[in-house]
Protein backbone atom coordinates (compact mmCIF):
# COMPACT_ATOMS: atom_id res chain seq x y z
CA UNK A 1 0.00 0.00 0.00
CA UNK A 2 1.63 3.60 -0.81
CA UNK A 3 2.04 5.76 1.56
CA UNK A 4 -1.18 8.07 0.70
CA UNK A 5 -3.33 5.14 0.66
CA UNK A 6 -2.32 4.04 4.58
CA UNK A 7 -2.76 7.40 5.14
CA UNK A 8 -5.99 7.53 4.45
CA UNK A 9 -6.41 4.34 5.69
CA UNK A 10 -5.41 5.91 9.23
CA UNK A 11 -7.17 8.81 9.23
CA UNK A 12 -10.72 6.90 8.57
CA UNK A 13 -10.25 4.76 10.99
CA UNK A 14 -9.41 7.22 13.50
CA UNK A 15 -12.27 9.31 12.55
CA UNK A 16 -13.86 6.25 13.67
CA UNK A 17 -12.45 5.96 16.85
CA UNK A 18 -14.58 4.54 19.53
CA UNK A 19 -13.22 7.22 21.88
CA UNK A 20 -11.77 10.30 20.06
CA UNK A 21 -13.54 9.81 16.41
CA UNK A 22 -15.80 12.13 14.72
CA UNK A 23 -19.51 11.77 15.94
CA UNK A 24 -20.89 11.90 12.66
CA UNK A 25 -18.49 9.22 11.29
CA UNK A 26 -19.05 7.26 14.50
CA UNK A 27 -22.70 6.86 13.71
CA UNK A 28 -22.48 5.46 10.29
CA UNK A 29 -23.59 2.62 8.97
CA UNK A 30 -23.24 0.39 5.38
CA UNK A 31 -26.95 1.72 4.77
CA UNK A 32 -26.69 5.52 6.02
CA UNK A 33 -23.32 6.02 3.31
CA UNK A 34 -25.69 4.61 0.69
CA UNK A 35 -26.89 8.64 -0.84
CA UNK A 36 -23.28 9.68 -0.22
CA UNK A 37 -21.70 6.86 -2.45
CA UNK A 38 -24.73 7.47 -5.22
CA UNK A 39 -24.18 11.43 -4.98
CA UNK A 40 -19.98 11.19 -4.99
CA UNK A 41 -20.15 8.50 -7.88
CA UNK A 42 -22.41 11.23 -10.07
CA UNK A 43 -20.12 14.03 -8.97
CA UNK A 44 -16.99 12.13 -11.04
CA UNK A 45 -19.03 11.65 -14.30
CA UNK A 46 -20.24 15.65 -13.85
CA UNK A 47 -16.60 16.21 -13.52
CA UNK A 48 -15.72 13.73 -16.55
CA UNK A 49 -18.87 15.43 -18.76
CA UNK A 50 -16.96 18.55 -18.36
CA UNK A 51 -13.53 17.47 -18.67
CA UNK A 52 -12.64 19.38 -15.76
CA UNK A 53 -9.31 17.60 -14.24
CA UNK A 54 -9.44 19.07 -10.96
CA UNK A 55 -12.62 18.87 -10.59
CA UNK A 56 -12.37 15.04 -11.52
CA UNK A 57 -9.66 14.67 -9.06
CA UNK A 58 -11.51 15.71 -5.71
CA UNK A 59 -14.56 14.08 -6.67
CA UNK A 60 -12.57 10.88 -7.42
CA UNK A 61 -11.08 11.39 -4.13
CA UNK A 62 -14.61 11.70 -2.18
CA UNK A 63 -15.60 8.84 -3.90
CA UNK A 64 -12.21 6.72 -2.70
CA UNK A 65 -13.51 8.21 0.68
CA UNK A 66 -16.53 6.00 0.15
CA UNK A 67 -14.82 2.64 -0.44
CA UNK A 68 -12.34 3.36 2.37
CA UNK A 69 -15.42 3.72 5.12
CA UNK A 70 -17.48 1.03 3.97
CA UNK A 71 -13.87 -0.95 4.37
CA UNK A 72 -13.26 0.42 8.21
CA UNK A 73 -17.16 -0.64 8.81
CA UNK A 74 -16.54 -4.22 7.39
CA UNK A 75 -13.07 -4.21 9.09
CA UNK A 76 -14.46 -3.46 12.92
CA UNK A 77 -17.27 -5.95 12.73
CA UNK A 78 -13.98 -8.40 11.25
CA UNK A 79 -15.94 -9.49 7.90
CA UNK A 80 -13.35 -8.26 5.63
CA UNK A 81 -10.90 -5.46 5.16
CA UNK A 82 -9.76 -2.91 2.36
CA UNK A 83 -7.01 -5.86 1.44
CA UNK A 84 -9.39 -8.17 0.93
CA UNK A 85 -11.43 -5.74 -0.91
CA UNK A 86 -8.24 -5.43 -3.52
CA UNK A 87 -7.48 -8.73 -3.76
CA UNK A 88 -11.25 -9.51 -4.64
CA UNK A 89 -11.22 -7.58 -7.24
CA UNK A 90 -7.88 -8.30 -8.75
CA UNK A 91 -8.28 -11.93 -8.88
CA UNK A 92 -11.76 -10.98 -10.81
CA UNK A 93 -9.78 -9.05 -13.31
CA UNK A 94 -7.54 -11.64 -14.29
CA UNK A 95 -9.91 -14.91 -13.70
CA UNK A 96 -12.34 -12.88 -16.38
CA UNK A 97 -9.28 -11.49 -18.88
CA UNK A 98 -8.42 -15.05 -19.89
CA UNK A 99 -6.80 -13.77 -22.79
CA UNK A 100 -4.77 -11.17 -21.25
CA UNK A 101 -3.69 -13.51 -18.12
CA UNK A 102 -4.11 -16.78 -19.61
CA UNK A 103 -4.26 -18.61 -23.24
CA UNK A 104 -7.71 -17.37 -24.57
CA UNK A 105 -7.59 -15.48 -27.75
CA UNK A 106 -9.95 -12.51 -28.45
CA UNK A 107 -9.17 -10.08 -30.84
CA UNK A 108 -11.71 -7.78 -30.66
CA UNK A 109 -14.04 -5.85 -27.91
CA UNK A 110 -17.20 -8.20 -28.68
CA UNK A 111 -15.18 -11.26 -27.98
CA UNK A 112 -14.13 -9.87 -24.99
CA UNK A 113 -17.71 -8.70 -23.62
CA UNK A 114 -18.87 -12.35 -24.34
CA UNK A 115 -16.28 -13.84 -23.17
CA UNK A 116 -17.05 -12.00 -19.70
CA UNK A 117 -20.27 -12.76 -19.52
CA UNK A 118 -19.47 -16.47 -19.85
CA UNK A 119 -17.40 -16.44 -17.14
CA UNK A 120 -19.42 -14.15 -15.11
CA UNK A 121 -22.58 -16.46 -15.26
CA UNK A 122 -20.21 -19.45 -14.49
CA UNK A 123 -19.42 -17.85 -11.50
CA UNK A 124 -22.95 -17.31 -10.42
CA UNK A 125 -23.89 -20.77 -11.54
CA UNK A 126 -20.86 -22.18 -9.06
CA UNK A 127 -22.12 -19.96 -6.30
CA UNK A 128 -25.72 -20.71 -6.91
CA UNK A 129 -26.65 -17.49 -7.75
CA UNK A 130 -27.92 -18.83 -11.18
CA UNK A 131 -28.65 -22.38 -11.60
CA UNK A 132 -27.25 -24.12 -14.04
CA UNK A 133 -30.73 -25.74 -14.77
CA UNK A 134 -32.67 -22.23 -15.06
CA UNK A 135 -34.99 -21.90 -17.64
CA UNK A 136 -34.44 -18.29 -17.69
CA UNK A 137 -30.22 -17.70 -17.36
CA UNK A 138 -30.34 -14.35 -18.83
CA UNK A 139 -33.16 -12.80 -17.13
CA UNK A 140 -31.82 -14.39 -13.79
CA UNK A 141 -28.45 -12.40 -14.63
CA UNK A 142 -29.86 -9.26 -15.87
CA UNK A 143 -32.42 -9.05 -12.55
CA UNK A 144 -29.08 -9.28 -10.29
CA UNK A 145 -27.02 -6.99 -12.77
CA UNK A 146 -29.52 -3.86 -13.01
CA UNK A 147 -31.29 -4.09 -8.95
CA UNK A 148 -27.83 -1.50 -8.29
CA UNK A 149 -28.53 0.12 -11.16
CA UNK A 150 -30.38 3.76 -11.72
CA UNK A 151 -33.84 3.01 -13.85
CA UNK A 152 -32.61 4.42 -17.09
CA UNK A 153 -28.93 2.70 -17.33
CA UNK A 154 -30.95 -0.40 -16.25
CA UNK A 155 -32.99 -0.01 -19.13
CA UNK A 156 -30.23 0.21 -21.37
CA UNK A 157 -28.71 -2.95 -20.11
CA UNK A 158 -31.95 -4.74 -20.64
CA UNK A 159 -32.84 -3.62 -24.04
CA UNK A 160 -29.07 -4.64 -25.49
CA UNK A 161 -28.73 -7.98 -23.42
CA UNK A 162 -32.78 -8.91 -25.08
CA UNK A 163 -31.47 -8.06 -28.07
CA UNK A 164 -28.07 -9.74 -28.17
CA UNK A 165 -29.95 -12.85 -27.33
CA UNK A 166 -32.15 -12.12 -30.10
CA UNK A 167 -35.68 -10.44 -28.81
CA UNK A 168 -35.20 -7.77 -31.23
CA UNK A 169 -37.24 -5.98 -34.03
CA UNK A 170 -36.53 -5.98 -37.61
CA UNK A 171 -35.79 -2.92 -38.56
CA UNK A 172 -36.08 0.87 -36.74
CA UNK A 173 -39.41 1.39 -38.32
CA UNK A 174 -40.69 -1.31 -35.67
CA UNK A 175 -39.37 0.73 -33.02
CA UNK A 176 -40.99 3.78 -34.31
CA UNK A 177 -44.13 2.04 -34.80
CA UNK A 178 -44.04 0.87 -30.55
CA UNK A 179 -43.01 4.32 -29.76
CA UNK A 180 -46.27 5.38 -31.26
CA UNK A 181 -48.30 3.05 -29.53
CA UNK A 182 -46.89 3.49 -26.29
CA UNK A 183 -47.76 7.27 -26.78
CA UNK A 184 -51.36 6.26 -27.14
CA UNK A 185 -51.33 4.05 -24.41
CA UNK A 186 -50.35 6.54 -22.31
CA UNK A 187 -52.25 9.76 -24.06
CA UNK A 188 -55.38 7.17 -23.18
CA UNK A 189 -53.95 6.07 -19.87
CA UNK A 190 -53.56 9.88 -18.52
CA UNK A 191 -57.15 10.80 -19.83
CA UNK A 192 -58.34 7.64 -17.79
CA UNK A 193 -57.60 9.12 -14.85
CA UNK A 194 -55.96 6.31 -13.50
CA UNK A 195 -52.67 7.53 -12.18
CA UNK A 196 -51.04 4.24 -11.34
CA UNK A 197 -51.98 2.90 -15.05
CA UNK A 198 -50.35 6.35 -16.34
CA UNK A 199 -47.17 5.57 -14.47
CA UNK A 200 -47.07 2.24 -15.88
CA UNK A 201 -47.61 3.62 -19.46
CA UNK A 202 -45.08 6.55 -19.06
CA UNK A 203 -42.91 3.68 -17.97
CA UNK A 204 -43.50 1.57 -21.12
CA UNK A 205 -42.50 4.98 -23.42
CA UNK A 206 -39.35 5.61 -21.38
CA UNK A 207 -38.23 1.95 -22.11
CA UNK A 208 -39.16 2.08 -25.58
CA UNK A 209 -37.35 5.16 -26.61
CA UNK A 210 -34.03 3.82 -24.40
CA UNK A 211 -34.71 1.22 -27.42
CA UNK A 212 -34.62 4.17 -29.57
CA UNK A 213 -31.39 5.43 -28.24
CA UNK A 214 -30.23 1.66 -28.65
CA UNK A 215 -30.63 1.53 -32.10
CA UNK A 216 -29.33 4.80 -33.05
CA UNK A 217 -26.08 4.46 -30.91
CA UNK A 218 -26.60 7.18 -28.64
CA UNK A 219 -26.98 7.31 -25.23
CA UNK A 220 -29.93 8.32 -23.11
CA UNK A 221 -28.23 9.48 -19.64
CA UNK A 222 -25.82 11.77 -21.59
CA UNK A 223 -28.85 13.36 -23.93
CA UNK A 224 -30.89 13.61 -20.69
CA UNK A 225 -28.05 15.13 -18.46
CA UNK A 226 -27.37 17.62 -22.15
CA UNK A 227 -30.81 18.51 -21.61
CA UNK A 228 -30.73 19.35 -17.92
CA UNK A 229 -28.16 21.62 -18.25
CA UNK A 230 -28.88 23.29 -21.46
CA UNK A 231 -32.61 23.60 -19.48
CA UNK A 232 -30.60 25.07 -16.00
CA UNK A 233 -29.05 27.63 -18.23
CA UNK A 234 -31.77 29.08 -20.49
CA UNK A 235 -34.11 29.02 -16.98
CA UNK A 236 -31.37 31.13 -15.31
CA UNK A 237 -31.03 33.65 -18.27
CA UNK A 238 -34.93 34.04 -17.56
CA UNK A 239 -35.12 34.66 -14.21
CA UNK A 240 -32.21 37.24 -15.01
CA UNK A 241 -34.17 38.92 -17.73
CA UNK A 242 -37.06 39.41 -15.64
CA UNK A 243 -35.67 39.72 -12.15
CA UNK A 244 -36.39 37.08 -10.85
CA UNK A 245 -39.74 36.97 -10.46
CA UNK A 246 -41.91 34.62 -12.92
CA UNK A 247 -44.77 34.63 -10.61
CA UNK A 248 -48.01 36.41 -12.60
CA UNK A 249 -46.45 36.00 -15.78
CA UNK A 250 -48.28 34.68 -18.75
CA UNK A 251 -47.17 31.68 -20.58
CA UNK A 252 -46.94 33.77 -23.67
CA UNK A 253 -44.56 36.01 -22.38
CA UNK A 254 -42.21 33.61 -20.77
CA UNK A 255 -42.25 31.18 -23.78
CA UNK A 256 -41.24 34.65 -25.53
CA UNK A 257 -38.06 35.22 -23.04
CA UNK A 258 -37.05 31.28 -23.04
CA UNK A 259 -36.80 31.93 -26.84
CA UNK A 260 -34.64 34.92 -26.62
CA UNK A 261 -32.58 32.84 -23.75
CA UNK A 262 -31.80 30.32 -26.57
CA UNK A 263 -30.91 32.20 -29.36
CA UNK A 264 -28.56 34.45 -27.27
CA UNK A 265 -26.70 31.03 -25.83
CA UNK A 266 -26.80 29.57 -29.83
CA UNK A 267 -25.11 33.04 -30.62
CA UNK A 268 -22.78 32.38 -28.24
CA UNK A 269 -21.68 29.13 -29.01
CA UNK A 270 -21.66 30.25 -33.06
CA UNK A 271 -19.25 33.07 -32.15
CA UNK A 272 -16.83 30.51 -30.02
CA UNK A 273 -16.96 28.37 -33.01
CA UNK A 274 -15.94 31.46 -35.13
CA UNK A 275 -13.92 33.35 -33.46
CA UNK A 276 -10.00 32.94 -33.93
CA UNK A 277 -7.32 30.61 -32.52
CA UNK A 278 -5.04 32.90 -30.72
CA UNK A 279 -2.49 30.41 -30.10
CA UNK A 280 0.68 30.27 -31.89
């Protein structure tokens, strides 16, 4: 272990210190750390998104933070340690790179995904976390692999494992055509009434266009997060332009605003397209 790391190592576990630890620490359990590792996990891909390597840095650190505590809880109650922890995961690496560490050949990433899935459902199979008699191995993989997993990544896990195995349309007017009808359903659903049938439906349109996303190679978290943010800014520039204060205002005039916020940031972004490199 380098120096930094048993450093850090120290200074969590005297922060948990029975006697002379940090109360908050102190009362901190596997469960309670559960938002923190979720929020410090989505801090490193906002810091990634925006290629910021500072930024990306300390949030990589807060998120080492995480692993190191859950560690020092396991440690205390003696059920395993950060080394164990390490070793778990190398032996994982090399047991399921075959063809780095061993004599398997794969030339290509595909061979390599399959390959890892093989081995991974072996592994659950020997632990009897899948039987090896299951009727349904890929759904009993794909229920254990997306539970962790926020609703929309899950989704796109599901759709591309479904279709690798071959529950796939025929071509993207098929798609299309379910995206339609799971608008309809849930145009129909809404005017029901029934909320919990609306939820359902919205759900069913959600998954559908993930399929969407699927087919045309581009991914829904990163369009969705692009949205956010391009929705943060052009709401901002509106509350500037009118002080702050949207109460009383007709929809007319702030649809009016929110359409001068986004051709003033689209002017902005054409003139750093345009304007001249400056560097030698």
């Amino acid at each position: 272990m380098s120096d930094a790391m048993h450093d850090l190592v120290e200074v969590v576990a005297q922060l948990r210190d029975p006697n002379h630890g940090c109360p908050w620490d102190l009362k901190q359990t596997h469960q309670t750390l559960v938002p923190y590792v979720l929020e410090e996990a989505h801090e490193v891909v906002d810091a990634i998104r925006h290629g910021d390597d500072r930024h990306l840095k300390e949030e990589l650190g807060d998120l080492l933070l995480q692993v190191v505590l859950h560690a020092q809880l396991a440690q205390e109650q003696q059920r395993f340690d950060l080394d164990a922890i390490a070793r778990g995961i190398t032996e994982k690496l090399i047991r399921r790179h075959p063809h780095v560490f061993g004599h398997a050949e794969a030339h290509d990433s595909e061979t390599v995904s399959a390959n890892w899935d093989s081995i991974k459902a072996a592994e659950q199979a020997e632990r009897g976390e899948i039987s090896s008699e299951s009727t349904s191995p890929l759904s009993d993989q794909l229920t254990k692999k997306v539970r962790g997993q926020p609703a929309l990544a899950g989704a796109m896990t599901i759709s591309r494992k479904a279709a690798k195995a071959g529950f796939e349309w025929d071509d993207m007017k098929g798609v299309w055509d379910k995206v339609h009808e799971e608008l309809d359903e849930l145009k129909e659903a809404v005017s029901s009434g029934d909320q919990q049938h609306a939820q359902e439906e919205l759900g069913d349109l959600l998954f559908t266009l993930v399929n969407v996303a699927r087919w045309c190679e581009i991914q829904p978290e990163e369009g969705l997060a692009g949205t956010n943010q391009r929705f943060l800014d052009r709401f901002s520039r509106v509350e500037t332009a009118l002080g702050g204060d949207l109460q009383g205002r007709s929809i007319k005039e702030l649809e009016m605003v929110w359409q001068q916020a986004k051709l003033a940031i689209r002017a902005e972004q054409a003139s750093k397209l345009t304007a001249p490199n400056n560097h030698p």
